[in-house]
N, C-alpha and C. Protein backbone atom coordinates (compact mmCIF):
# COMPACT_ATOMS: atom_id res chain seq x y z
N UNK A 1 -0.20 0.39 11.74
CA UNK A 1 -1.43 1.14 11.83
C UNK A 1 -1.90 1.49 10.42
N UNK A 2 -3.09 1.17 10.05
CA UNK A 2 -3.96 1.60 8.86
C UNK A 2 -4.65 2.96 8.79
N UNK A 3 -4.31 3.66 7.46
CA UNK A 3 -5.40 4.93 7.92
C UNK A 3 -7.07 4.37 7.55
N UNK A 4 -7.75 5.26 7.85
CA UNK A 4 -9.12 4.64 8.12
C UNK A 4 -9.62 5.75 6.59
N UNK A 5 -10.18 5.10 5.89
CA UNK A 5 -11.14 5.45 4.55
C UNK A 5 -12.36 6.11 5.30
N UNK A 6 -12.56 7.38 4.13
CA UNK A 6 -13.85 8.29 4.84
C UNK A 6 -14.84 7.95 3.92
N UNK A 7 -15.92 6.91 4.28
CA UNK A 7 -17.24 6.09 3.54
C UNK A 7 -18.44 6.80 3.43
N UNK A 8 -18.45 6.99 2.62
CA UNK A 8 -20.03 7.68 1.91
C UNK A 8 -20.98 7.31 3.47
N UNK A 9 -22.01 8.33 3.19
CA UNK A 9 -22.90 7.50 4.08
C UNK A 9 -23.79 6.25 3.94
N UNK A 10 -24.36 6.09 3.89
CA UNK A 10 -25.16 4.71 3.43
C UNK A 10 -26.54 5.27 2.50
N UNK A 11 -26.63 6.87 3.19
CA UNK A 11 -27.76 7.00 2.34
C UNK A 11 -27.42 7.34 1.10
N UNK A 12 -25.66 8.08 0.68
CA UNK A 12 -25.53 8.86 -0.37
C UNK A 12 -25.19 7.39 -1.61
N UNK A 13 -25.51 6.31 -0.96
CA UNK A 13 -24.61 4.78 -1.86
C UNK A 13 -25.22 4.92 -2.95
N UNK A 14 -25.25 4.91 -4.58
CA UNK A 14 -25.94 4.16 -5.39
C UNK A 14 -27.06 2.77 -5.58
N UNK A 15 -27.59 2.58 -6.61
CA UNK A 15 -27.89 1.36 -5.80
C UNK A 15 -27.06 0.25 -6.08
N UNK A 16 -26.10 0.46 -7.07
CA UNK A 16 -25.14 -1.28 -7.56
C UNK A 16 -24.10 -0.86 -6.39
N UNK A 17 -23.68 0.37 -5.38
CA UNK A 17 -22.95 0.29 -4.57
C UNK A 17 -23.59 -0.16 -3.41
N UNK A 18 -24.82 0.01 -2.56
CA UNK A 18 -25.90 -0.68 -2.13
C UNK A 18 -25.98 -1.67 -1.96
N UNK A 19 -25.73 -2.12 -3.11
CA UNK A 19 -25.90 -3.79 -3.38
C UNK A 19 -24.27 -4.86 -3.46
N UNK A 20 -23.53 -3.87 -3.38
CA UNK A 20 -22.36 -4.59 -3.29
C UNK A 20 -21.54 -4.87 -4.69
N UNK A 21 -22.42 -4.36 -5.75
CA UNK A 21 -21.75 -4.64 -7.44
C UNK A 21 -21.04 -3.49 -7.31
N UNK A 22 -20.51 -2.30 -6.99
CA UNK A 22 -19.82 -1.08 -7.57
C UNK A 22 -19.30 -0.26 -6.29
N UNK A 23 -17.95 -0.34 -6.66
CA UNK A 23 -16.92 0.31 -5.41
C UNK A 23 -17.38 1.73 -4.97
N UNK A 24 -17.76 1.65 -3.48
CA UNK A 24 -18.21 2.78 -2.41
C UNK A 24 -17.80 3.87 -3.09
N UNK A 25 -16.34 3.90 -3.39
CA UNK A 25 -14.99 5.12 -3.24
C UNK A 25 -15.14 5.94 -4.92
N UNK A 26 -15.48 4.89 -5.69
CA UNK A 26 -15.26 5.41 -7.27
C UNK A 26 -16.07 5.37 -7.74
N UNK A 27 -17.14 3.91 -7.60
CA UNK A 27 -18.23 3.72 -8.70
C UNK A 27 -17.95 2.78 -9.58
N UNK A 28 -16.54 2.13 -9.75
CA UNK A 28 -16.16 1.35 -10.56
C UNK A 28 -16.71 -0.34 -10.26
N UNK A 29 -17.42 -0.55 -11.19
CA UNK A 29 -18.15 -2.23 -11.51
C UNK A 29 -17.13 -3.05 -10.36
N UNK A 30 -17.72 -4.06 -9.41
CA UNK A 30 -16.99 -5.23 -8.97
C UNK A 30 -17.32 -6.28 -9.58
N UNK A 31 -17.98 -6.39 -10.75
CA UNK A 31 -18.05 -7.24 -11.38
C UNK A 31 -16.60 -8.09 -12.53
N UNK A 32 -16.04 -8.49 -11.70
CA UNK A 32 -14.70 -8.22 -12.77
C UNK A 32 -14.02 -9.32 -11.96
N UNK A 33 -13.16 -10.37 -12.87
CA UNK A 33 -12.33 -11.11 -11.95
C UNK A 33 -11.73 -11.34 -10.83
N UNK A 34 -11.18 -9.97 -10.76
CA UNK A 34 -10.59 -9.24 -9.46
C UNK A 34 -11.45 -9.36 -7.85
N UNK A 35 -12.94 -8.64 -8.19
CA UNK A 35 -13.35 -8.42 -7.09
C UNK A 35 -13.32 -7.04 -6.19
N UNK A 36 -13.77 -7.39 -5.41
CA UNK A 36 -13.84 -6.28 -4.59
C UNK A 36 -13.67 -6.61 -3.11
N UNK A 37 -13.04 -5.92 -2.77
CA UNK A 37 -12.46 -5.88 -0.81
C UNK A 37 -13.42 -4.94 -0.23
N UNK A 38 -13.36 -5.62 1.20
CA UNK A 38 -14.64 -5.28 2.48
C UNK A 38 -13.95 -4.10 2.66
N UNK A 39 -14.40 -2.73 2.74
CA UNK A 39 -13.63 -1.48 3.30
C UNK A 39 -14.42 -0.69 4.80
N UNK A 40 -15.53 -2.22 5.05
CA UNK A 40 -16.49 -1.30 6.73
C UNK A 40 -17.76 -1.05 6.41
N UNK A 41 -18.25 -0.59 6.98
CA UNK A 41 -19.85 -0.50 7.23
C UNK A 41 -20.08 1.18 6.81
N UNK A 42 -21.13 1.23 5.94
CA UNK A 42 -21.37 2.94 5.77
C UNK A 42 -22.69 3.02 6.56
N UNK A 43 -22.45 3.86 7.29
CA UNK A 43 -23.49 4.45 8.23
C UNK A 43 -24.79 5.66 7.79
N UNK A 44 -25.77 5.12 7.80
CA UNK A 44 -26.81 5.77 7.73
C UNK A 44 -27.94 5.78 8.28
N UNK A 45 -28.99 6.51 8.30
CA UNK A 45 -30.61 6.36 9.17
C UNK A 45 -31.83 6.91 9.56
N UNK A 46 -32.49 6.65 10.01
CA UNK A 46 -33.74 7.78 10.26
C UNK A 46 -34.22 7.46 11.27
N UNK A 47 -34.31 8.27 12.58
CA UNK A 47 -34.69 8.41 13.95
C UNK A 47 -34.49 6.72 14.50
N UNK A 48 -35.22 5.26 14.69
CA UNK A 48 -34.73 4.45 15.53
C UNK A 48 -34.38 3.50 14.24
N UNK A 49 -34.09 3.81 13.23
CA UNK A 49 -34.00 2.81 11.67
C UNK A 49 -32.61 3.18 11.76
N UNK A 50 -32.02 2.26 11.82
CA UNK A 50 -30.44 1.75 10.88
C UNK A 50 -30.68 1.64 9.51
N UNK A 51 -29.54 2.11 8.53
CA UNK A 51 -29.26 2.01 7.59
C UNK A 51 -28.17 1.70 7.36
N UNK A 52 -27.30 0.97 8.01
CA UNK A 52 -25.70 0.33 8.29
C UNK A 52 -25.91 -0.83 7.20
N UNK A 53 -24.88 -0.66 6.26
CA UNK A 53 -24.51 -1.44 4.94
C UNK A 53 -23.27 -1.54 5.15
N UNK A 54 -22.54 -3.07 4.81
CA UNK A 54 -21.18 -3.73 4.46
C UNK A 54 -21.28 -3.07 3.10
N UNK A 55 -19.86 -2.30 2.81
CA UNK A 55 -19.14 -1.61 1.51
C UNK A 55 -18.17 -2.06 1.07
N UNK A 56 -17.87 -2.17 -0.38
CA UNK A 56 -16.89 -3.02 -0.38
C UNK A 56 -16.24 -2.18 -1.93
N UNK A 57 -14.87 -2.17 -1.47
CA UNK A 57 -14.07 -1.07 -3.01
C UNK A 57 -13.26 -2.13 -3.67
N UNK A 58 -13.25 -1.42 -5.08
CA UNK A 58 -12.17 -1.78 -6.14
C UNK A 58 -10.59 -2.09 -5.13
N UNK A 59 -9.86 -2.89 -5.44
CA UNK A 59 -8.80 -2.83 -5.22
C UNK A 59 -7.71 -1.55 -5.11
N UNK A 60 -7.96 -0.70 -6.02
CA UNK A 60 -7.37 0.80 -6.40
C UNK A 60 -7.52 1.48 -5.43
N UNK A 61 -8.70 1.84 -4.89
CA UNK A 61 -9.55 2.26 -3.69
C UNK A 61 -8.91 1.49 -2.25
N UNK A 62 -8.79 0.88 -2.04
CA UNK A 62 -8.93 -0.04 -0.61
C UNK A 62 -6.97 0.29 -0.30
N UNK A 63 -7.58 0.20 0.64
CA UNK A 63 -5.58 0.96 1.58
C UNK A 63 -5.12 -0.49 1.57
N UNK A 64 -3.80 -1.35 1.12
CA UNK A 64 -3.19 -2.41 1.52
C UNK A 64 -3.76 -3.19 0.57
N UNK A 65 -4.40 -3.22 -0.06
CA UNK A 65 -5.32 -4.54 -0.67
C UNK A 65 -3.56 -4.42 -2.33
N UNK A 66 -3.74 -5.85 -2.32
CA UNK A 66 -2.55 -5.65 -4.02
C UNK A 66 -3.44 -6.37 -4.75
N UNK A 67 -3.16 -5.71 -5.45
CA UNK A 67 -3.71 -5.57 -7.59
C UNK A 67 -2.83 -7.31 -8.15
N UNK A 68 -3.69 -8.05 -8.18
CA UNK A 68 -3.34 -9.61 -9.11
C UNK A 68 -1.99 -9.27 -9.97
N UNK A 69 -1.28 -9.76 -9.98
CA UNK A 69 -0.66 -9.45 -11.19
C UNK A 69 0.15 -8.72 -11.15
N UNK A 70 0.19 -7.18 -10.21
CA UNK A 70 1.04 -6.19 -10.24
C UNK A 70 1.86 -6.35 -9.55
């Protein structure tokens, strides 16, 4: 069993987290060899509007994910 990560909402995202360049959890660049892992959908909206965005964290961030190298 995995514990479950508590995800920003979709409205509080940045926009390079928004966009998928910069980890949900920290803020840290996915621009980087490494990458970044899928951590779920952040939920957000306004009356019949979805604002549901795929989020995706640094390795450091993400439960189970291993660090290249380490």
């Amino acid at each position: 069993m995995t514990a479950r990560l508590k995800l920003p909402s979709a409205d509080d995202l940045t926009y390079a987290q928004h966009q998928g360049w910069a980890c949900c959890l920290c803020g840290k660049s996915l621009w980087t060899k490494v990458g970044g892992v899928s951590v779920g959908r952040a939920r957000g909206g306004v009356g019949a509007h979805s604002f549901d965005i795929e989020v995706y964290a640094c390795p450091d961030c993400a439960p189970g994910s291993a660090t290249p190298g380490g």
